[in-house]
N, C-alpha and C. Protein backbone atom coordinates (compact mmCIF):
# COMPACT_ATOMS: atom_id res chain seq x y z
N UNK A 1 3.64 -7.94 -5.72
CA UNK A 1 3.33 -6.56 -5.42
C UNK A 1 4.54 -5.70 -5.76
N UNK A 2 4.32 -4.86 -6.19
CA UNK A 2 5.19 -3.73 -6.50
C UNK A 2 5.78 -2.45 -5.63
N UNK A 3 5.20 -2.73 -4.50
CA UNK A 3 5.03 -1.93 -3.57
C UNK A 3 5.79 -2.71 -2.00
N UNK A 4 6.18 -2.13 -1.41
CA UNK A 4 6.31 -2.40 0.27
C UNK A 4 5.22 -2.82 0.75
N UNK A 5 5.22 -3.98 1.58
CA UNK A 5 4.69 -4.54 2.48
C UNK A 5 3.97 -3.39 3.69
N UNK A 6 2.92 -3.09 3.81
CA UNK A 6 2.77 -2.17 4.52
C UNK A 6 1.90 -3.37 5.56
N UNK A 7 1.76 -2.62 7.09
CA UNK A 7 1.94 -3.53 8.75
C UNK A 7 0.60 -4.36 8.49
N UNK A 8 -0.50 -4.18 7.76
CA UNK A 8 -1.68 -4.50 7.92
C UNK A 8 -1.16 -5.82 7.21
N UNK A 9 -0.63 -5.68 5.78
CA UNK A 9 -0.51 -6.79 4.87
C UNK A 9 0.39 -7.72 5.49
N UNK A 10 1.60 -7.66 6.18
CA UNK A 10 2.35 -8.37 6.50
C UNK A 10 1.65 -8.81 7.63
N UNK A 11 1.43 -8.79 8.36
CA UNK A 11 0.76 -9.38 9.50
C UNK A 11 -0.81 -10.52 8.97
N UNK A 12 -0.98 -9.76 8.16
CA UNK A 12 -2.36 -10.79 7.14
C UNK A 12 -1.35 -12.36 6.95
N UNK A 13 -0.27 -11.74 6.10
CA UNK A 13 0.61 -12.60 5.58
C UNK A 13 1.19 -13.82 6.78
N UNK A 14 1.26 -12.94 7.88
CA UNK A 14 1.83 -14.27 8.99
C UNK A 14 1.11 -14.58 9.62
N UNK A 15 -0.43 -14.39 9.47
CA UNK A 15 -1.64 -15.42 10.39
C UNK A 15 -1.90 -16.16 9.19
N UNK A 16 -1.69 -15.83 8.00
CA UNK A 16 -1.73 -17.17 6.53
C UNK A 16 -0.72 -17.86 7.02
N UNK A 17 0.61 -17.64 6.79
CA UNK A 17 2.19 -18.60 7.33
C UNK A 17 1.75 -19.07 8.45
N UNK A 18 1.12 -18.87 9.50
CA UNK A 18 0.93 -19.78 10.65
C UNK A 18 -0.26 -20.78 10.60
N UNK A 19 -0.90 -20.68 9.67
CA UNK A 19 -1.68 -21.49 9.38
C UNK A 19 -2.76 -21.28 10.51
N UNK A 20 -3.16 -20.04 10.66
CA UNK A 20 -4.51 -19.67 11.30
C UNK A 20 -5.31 -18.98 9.92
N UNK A 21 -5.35 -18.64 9.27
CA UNK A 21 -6.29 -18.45 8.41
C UNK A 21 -7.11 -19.38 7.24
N UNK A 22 -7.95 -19.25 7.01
CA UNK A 22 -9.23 -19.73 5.98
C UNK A 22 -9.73 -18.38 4.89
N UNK A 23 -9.39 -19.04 3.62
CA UNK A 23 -10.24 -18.52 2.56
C UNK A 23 -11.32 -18.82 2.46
N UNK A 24 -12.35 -17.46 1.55
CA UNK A 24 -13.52 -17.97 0.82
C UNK A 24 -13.28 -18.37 -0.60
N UNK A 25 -14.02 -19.08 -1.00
CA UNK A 25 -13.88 -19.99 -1.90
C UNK A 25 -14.46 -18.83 -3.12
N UNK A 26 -14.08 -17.82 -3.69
CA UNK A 26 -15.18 -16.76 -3.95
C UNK A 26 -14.00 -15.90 -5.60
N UNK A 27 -14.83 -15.77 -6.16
CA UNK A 27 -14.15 -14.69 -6.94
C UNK A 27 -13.43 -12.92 -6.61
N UNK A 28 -14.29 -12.91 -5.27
CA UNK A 28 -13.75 -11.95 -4.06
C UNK A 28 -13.77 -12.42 -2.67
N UNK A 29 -12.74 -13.36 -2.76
CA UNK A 29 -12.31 -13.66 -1.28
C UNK A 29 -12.50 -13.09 -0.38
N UNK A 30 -12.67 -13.44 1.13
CA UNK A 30 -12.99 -13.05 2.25
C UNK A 30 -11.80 -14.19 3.19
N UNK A 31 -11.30 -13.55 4.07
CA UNK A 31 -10.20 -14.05 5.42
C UNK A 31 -10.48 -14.30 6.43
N UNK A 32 -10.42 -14.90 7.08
CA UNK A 32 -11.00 -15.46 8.06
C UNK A 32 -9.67 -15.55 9.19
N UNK A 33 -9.56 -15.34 10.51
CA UNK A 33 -8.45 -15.31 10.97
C UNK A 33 -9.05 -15.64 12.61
N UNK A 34 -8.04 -17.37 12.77
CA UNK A 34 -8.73 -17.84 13.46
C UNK A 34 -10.28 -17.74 14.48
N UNK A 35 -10.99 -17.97 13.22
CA UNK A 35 -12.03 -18.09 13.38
C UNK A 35 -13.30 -17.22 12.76
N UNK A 36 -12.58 -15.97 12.76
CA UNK A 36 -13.00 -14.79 13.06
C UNK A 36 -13.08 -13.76 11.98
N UNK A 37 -13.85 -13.15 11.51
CA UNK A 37 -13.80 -12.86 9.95
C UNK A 37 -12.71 -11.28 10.07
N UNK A 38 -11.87 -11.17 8.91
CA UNK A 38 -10.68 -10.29 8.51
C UNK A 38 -11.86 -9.09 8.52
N UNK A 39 -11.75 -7.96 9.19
CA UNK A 39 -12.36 -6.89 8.40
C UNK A 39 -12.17 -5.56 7.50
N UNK A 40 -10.89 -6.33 6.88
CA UNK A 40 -9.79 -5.40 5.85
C UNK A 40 -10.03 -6.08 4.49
N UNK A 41 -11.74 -6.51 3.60
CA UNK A 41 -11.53 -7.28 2.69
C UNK A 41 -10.68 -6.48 1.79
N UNK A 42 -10.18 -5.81 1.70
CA UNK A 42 -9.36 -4.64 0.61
C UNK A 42 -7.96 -5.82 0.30
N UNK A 43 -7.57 -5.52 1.66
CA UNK A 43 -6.09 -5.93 1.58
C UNK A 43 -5.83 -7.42 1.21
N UNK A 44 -6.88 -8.10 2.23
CA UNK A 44 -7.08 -9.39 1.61
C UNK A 44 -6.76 -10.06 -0.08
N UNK A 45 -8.25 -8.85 -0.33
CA UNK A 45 -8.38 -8.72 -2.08
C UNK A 45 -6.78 -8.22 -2.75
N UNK A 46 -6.37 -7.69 -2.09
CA UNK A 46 -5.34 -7.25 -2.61
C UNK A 46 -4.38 -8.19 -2.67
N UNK A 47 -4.18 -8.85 -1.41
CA UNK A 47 -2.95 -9.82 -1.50
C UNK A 47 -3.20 -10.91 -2.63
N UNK A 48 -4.38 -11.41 -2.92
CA UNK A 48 -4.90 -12.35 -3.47
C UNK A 48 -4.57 -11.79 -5.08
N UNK A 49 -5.12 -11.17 -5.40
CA UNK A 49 -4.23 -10.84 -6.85
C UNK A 49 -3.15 -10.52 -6.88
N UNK A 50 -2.24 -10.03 -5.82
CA UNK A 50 -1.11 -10.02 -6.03
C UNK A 50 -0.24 -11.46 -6.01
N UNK A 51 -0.85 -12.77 -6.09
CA UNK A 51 -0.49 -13.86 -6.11
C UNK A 51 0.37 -13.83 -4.61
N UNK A 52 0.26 -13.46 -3.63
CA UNK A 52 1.00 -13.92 -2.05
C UNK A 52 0.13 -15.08 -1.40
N UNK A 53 -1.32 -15.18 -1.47
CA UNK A 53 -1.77 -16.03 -0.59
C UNK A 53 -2.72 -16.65 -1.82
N UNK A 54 -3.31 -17.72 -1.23
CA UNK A 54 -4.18 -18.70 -2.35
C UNK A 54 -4.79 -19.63 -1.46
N UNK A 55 -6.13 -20.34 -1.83
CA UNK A 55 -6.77 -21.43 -1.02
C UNK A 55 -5.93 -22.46 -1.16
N UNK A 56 -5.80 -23.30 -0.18
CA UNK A 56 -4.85 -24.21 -0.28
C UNK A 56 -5.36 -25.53 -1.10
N UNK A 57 -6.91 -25.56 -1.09
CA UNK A 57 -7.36 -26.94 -1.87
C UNK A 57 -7.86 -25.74 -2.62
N UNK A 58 -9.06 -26.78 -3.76
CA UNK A 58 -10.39 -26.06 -3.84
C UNK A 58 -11.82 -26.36 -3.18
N UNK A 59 -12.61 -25.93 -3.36
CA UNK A 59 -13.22 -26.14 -2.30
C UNK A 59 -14.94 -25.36 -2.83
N UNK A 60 -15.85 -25.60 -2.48
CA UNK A 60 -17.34 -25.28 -3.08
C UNK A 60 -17.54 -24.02 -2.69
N UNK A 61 -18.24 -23.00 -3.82
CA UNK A 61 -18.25 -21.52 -3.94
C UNK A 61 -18.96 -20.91 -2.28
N UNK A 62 -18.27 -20.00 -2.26
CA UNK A 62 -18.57 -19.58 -1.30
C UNK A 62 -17.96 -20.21 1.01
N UNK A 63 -17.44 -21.63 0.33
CA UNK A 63 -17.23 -22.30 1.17
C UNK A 63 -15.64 -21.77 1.77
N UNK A 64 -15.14 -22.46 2.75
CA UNK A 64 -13.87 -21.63 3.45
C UNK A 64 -13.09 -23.11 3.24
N UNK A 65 -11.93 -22.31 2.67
CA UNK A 65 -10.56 -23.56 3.10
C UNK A 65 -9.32 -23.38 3.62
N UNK A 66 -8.46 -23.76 3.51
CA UNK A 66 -7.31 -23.24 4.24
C UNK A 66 -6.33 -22.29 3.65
N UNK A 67 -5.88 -20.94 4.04
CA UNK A 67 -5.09 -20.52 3.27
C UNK A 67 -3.77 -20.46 3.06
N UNK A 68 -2.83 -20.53 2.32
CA UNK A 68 -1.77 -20.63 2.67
C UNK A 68 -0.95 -19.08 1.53
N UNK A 69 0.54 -19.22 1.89
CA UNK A 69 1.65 -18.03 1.52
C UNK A 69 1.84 -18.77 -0.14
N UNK A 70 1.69 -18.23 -1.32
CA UNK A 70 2.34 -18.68 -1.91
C UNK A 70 3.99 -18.52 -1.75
N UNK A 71 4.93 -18.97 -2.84
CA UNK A 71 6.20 -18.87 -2.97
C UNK A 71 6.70 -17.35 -3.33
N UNK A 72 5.42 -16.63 -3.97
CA UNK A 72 5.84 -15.48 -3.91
C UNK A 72 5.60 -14.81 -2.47
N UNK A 73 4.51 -14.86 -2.02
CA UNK A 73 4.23 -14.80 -0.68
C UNK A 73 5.49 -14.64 0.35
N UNK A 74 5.92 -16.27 0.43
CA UNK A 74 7.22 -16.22 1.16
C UNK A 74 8.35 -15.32 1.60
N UNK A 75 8.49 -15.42 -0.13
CA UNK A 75 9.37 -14.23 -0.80
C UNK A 75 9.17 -12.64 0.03
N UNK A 76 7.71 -12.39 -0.42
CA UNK A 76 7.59 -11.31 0.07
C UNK A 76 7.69 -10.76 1.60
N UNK A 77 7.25 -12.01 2.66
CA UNK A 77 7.12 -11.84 3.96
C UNK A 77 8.43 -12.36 4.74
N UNK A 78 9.21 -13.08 3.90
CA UNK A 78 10.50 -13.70 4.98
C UNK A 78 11.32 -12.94 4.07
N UNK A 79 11.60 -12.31 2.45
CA UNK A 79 12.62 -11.97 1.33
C UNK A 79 13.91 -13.23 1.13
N UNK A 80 12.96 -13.97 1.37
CA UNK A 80 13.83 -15.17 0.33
C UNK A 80 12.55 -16.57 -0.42
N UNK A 81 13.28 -17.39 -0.92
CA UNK A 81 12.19 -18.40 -1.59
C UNK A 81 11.80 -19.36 -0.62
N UNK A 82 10.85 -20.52 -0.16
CA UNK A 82 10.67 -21.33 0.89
C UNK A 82 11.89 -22.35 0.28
N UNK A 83 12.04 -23.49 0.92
CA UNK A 83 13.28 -23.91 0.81
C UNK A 83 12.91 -25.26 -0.32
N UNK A 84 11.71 -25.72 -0.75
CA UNK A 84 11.60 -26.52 -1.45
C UNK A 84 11.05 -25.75 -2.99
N UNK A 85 10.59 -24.61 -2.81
CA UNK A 85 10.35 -23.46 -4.25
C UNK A 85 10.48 -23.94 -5.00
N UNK A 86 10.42 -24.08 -6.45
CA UNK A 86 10.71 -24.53 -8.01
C UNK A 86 10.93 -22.86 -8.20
N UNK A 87 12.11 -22.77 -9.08
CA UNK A 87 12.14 -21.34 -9.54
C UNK A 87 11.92 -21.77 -11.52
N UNK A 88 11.26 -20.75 -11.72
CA UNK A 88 11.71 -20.89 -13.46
C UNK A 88 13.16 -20.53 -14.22
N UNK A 89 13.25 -21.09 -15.09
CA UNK A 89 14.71 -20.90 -15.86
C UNK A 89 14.13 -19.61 -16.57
């Protein structure tokens, strides 16, 4: 993202890092936050192309899996890399 973390997204970002959230398996994702469906699909959608969060497996269309922070993610919600990261040369 090119932009600041604004309160809605970062907080999306640390119920993904805590490992309470579930993706949809979907070309427009849907969040799920323990249990309970996200009702901000915007930001969701948003984080999701901005490469921060991703399904953690794959998983059958439409179906829910686990979501997790990518490394950019990390980046973006703690401002450093997770500690096992691969960076590119």
């Amino acid at each position: 993202m090119t932009t600041e973390l604004n309160h809605r997204e970062r907080a999306t970002l640390k119920a993904v890092a805590s490992g309470r959230a579930e993706i949809s398996c979907s070309c427009e994702p849907d969040l799920f936050v323990d249990g309970l469906s996200c009702c901000d699909q915007a930001t969701t959608r948003r984080l999701v192309r901005a490469g921060l969060i991703e399904p953690a497996t794959d998983g059958p269309c439409g179906g829910r899996v686990l979501a997790v922070l990518t490394a950019a993610g990390m980046v973006a919600l703690n401002g450093s890399s997770p500690p096992n990261a691969m960076t590119a040369a």
